[in-house]
Protein backbone atom coordinates (compact mmCIF):
# COMPACT_ATOMS: atom_id res chain seq x y z
CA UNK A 1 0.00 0.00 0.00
CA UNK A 2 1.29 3.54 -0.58
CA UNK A 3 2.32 5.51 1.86
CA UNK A 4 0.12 8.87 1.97
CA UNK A 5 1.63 11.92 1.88
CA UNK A 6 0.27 15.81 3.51
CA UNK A 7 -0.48 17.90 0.08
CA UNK A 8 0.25 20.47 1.39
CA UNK A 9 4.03 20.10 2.94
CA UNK A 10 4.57 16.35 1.77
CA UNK A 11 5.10 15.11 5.22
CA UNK A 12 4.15 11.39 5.46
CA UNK A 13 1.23 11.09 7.79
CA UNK A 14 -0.92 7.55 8.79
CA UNK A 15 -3.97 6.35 7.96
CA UNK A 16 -7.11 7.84 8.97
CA UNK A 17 -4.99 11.07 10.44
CA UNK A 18 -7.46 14.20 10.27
CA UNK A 19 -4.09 16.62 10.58
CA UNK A 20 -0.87 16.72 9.32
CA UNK A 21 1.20 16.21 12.77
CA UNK A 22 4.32 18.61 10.47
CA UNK A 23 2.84 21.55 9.02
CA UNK A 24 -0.71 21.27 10.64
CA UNK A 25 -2.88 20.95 7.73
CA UNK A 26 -5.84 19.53 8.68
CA UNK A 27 -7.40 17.28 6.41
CA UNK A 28 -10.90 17.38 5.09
CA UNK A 29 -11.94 13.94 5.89
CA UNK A 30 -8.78 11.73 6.38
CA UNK A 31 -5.60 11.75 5.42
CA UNK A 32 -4.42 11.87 1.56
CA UNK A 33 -4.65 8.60 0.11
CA UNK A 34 -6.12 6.94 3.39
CA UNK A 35 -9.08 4.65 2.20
CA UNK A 36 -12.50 6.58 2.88
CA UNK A 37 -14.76 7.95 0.51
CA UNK A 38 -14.89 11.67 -1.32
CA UNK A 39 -14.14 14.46 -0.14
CA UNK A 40 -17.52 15.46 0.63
CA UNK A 41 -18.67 12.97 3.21
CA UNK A 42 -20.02 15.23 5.42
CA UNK A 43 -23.14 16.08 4.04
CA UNK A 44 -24.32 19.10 6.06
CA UNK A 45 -21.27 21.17 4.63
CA UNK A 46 -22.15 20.02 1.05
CA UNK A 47 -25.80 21.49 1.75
CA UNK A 48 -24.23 24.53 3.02
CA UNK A 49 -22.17 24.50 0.23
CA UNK A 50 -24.70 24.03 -2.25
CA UNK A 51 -27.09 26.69 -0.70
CA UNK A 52 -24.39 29.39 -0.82
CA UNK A 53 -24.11 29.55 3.16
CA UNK A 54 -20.38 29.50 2.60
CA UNK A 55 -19.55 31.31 5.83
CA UNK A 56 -21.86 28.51 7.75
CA UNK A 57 -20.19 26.03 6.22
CA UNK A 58 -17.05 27.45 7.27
CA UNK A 59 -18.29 27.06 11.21
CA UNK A 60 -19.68 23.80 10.47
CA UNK A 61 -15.93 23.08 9.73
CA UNK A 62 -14.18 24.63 12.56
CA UNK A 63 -16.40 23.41 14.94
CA UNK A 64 -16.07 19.38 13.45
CA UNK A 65 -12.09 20.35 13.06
CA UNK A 66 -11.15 22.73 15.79
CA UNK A 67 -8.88 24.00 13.12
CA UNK A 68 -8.26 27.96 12.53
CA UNK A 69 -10.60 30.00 10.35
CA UNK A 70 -8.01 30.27 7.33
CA UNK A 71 -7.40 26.16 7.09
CA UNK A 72 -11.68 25.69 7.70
CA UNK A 73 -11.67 28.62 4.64
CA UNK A 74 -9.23 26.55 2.63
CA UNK A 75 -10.88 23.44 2.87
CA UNK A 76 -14.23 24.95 2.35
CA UNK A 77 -12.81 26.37 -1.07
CA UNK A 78 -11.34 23.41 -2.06
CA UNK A 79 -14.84 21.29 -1.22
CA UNK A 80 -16.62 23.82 -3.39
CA UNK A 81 -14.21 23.48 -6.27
CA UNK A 82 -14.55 19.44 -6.00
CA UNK A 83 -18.78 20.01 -5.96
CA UNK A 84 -18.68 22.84 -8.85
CA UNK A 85 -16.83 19.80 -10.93
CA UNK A 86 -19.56 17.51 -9.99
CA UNK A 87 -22.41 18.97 -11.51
């Protein structure tokens, strides 16, 4: 099995890790490569998402992270890219 890596500072990090334990990253569902499903397993941020409640869903993911507003933002952008491809 490969070994999965942090995207964003290419530290090696376990299975199932929800942060990166080198840079701090934290990860929107697991870690990179870890087997789970998309990206966008939790569906209340998805509905946020969706609806354009951007800033709720931003909450919804510091308060399920306890990560700091600009890594909930991040994540939050990058689950709204992976939905806008979707459609």
């Amino acid at each position: 099995m490969k070994s999965a890596k942090c995207e964003n500072c290419g530290a090696g990090v376990g299975p199932g890790a929800t942060a990166c334990a080198f840079c701090g990253t934290t990860f929107l569902t697991a870690a990179p490569g870890a087997p789970s499903g998309h990206p966008g397993e939790n569906p209340e941020l998805v509905r946020l998402i969706r609806a354009g409640q951007k800033i709720e869903a931003i909450k919804v993911y510091r308060e399920s992270t306890r990560c700091g507003l600009k890594e909930a933002k991040d994540a939050v952008d990058a689950l709204e890219r992976t939905l806008a491809g979707r459609r």
